[in-house]
Every structure is written in C-alpha cells, then in structure tokens.
N, C-alpha and C. Protein backbone atom coordinates (compact mmCIF):
# COMPACT_ATOMS: atom_id res chain seq x y z
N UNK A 1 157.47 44.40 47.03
CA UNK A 1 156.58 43.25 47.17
C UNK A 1 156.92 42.51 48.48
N UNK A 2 155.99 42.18 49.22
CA UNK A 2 156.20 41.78 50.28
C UNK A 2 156.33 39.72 50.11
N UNK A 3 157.34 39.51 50.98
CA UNK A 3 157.75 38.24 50.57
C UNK A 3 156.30 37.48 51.19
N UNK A 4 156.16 35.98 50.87
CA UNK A 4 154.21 35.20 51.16
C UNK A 4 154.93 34.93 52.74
N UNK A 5 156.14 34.79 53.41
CA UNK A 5 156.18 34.41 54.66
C UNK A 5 156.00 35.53 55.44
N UNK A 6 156.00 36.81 55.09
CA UNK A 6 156.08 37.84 55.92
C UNK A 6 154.06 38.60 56.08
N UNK A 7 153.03 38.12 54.96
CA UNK A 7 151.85 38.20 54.77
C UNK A 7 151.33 37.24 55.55
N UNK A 8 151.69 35.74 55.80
CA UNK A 8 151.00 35.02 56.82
C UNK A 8 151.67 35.22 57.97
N UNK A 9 152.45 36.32 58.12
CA UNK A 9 153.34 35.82 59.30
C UNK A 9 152.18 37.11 59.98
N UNK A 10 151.76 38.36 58.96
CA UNK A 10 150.84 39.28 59.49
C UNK A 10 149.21 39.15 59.68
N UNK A 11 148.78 37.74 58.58
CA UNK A 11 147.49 37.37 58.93
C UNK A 11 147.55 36.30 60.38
N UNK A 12 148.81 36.12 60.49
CA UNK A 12 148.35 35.21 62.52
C UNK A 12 148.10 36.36 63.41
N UNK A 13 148.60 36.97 63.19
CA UNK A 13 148.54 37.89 64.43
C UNK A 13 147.04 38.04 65.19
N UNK A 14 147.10 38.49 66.60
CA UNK A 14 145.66 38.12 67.04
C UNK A 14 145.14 39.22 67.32
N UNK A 15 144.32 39.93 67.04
CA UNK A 15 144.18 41.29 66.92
C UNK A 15 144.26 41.97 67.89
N UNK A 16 143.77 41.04 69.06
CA UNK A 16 143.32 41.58 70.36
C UNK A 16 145.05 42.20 70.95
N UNK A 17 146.06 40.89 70.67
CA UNK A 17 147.47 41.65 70.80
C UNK A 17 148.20 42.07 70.28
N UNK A 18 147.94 42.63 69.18
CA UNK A 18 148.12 43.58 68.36
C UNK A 18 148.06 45.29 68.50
N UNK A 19 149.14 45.65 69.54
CA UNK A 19 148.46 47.31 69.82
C UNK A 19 149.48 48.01 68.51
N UNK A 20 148.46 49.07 68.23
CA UNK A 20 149.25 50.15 67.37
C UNK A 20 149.88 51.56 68.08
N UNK A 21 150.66 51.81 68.11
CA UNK A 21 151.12 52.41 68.72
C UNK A 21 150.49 54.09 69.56
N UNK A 22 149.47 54.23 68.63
CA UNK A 22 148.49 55.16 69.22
C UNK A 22 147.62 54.54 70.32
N UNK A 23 147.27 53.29 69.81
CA UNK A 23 146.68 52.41 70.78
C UNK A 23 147.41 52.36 72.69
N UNK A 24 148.56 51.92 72.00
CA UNK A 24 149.65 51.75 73.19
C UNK A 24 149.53 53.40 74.13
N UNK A 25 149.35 54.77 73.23
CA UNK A 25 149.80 55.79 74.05
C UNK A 25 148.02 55.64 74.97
N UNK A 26 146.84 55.39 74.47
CA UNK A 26 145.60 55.55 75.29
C UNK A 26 145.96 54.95 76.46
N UNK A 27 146.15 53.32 76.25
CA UNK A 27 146.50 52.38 77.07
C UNK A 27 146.89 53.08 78.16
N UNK A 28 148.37 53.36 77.99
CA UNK A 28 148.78 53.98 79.22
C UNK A 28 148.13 54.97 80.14
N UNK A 29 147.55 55.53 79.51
CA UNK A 29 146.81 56.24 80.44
C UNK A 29 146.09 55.46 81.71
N UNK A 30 145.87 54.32 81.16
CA UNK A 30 145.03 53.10 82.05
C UNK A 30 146.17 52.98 83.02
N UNK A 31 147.63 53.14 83.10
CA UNK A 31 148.56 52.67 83.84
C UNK A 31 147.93 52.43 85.12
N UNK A 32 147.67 53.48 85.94
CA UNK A 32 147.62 53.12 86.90
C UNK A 32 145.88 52.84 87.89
N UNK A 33 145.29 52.18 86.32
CA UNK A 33 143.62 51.74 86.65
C UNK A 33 142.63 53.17 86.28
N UNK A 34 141.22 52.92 87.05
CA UNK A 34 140.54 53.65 86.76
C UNK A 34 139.69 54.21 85.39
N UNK A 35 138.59 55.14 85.81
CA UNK A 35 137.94 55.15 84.76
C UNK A 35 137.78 56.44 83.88
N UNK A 36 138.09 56.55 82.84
CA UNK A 36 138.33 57.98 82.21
C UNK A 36 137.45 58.36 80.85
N UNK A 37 137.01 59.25 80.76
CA UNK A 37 136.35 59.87 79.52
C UNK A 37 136.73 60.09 77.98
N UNK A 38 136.88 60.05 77.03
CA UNK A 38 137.47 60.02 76.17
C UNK A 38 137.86 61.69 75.86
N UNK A 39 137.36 62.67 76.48
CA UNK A 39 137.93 63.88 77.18
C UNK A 39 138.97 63.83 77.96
N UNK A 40 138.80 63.28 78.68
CA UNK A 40 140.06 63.12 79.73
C UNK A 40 141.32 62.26 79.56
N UNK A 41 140.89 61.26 78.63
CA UNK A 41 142.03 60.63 77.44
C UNK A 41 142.76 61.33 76.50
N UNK A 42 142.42 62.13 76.03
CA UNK A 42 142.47 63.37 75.25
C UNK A 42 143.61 63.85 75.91
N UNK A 43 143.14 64.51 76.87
CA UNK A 43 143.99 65.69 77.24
C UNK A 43 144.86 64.66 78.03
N UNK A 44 144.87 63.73 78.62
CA UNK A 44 146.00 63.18 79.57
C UNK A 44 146.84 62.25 78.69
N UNK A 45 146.52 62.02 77.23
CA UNK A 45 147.61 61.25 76.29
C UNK A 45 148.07 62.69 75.10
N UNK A 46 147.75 63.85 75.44
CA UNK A 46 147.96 64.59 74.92
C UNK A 46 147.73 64.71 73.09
N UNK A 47 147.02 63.56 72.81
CA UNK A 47 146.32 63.27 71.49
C UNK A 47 144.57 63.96 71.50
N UNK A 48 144.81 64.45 70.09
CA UNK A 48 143.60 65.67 70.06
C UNK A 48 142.66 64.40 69.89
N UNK A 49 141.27 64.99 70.28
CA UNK A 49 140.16 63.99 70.39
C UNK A 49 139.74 63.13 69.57
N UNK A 50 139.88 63.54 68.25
CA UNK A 50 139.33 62.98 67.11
C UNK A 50 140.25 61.43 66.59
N UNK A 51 141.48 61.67 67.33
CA UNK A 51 142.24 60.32 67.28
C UNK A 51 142.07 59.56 68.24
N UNK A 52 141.85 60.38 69.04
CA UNK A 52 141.15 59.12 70.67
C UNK A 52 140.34 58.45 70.62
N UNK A 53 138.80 59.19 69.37
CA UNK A 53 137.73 58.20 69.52
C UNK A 53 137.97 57.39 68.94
N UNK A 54 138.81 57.36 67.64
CA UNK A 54 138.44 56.00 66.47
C UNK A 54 139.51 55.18 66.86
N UNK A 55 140.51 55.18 68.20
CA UNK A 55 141.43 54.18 68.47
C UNK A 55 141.08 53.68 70.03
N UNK A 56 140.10 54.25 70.68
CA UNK A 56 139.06 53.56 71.68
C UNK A 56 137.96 53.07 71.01
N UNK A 57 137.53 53.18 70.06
CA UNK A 57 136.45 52.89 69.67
C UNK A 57 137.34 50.99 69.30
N UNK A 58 138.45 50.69 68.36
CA UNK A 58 139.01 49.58 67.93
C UNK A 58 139.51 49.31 69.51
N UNK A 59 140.05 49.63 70.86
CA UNK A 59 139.94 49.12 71.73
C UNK A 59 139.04 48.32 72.22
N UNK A 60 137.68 48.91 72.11
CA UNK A 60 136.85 48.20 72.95
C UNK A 60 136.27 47.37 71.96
N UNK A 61 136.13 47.41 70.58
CA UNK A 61 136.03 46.03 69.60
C UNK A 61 136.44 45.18 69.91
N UNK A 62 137.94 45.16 70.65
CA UNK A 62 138.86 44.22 70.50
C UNK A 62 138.62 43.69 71.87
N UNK A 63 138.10 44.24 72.77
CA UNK A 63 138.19 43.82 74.12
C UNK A 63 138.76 44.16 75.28
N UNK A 64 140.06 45.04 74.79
CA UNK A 64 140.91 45.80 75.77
C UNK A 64 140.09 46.71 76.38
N UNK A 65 139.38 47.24 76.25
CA UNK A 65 138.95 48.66 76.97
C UNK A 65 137.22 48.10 76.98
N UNK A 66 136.43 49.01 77.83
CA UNK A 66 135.04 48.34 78.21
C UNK A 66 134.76 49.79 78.69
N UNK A 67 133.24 50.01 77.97
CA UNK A 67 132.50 51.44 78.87
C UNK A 67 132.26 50.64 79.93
N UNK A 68 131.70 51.79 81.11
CA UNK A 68 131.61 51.46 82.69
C UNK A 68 131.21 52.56 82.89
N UNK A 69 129.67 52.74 82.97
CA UNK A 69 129.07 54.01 83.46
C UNK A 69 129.65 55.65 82.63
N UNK A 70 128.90 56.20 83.29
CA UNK A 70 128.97 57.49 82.50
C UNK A 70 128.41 58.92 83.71
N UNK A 71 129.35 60.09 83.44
CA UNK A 71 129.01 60.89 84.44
C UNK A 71 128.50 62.07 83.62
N UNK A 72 128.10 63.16 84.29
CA UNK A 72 127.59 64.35 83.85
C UNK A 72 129.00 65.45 83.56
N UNK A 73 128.73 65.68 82.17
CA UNK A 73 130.26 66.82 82.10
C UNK A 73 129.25 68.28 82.57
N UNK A 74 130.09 68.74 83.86
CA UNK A 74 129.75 69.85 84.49
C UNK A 74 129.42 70.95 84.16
N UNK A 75 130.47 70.86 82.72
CA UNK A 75 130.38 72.71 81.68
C UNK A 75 129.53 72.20 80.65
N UNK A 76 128.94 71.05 79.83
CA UNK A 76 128.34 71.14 78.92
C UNK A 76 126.88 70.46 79.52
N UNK A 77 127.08 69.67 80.80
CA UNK A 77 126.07 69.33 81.52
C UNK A 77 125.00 68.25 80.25
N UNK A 78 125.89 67.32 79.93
CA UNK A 78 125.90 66.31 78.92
C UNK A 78 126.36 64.96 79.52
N UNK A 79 125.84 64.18 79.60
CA UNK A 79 126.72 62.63 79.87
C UNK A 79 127.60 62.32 79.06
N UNK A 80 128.36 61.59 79.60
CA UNK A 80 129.47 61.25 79.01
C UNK A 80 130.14 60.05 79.18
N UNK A 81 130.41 59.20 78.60
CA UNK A 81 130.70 57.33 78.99
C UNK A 81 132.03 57.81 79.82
N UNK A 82 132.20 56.57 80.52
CA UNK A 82 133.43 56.25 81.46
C UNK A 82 133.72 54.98 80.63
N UNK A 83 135.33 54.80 80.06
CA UNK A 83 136.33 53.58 79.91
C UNK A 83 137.25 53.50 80.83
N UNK A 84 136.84 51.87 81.01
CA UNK A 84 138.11 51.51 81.66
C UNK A 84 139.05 50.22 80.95
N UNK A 85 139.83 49.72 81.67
CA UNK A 85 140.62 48.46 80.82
C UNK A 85 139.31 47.47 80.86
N UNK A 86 139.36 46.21 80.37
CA UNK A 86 138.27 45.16 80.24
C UNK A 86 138.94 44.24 81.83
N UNK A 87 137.60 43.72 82.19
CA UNK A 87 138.21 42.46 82.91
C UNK A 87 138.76 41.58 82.28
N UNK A 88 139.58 41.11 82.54
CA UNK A 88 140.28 39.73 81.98
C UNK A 88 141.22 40.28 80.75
N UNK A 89 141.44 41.34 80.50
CA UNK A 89 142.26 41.98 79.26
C UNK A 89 143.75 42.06 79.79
C-alpha cells in the first residue's frame, strides 16, 4: 500500500516534466537538434517502431516534441511527418 504522502507527492508532478525513461531514450536523439521521422527514431534510439510511436505520440501531447513538415520516404514513396523538439520546450 502506498503511503497518502507518496500518492500526492505523484499527483503534483507536471506531466510535461515528467519523462519516462523510454521517453528520455527518443529525446536524445533530439541531442544535437534537428528533424527526424519516427523511422529514423526507430532505428537511431535503437527501439523497434511500435514503441516509438505511442511514446512520441505522449511527447507531442505533452509539448516536448512538435511535427514540422514531412518528406517523401524514397523506397515506399509515402510521406512521412518530420519531429522535432517544441519551441520553448
């Protein structure tokens, strides 16, 4: 049972700074700026895709991350969104 100071101590928290640690590995990818595909997140956080979308997807809920255009994928010749970090994040 979780003690009542340790439950409000988890309802303050602000979501937006709140990273989960899968969260934290996308992030980095942002290290050093720029705009990347959730393909190219994939393979450069070395997390298979299906965990990339539903923890960019709670990124950009939250505000950290922001689509920004979208390019043509070359081999499936499909668009594809570009994320980057948010302004002001």
């Amino acid at each position: 049972m979780l003690a009542h100071t340790s439950v409000e101590a988890f309802h303050s928290l602000d979501p937006v700074t709140y990273i989960q640690p899968k969260e934290a590995q996308i992030l980095a990818v942002f290290d050093d700026g720029g705009t990347f595909t959730r393909q190219q997140i994939a393979k450069l956080s070395g997390m298979p895709i299906n965990c990339v979308c539903g923890r960019v997807h709670s990124l950009v809920e939250a505000g950290i991350l922001e689509e920004h255009g979208e390019r043509l994928d070359p081999s499936t010749r499909k668009h594809q969104k570009l994320l980057r970090v948010a302004k002001g994040a």
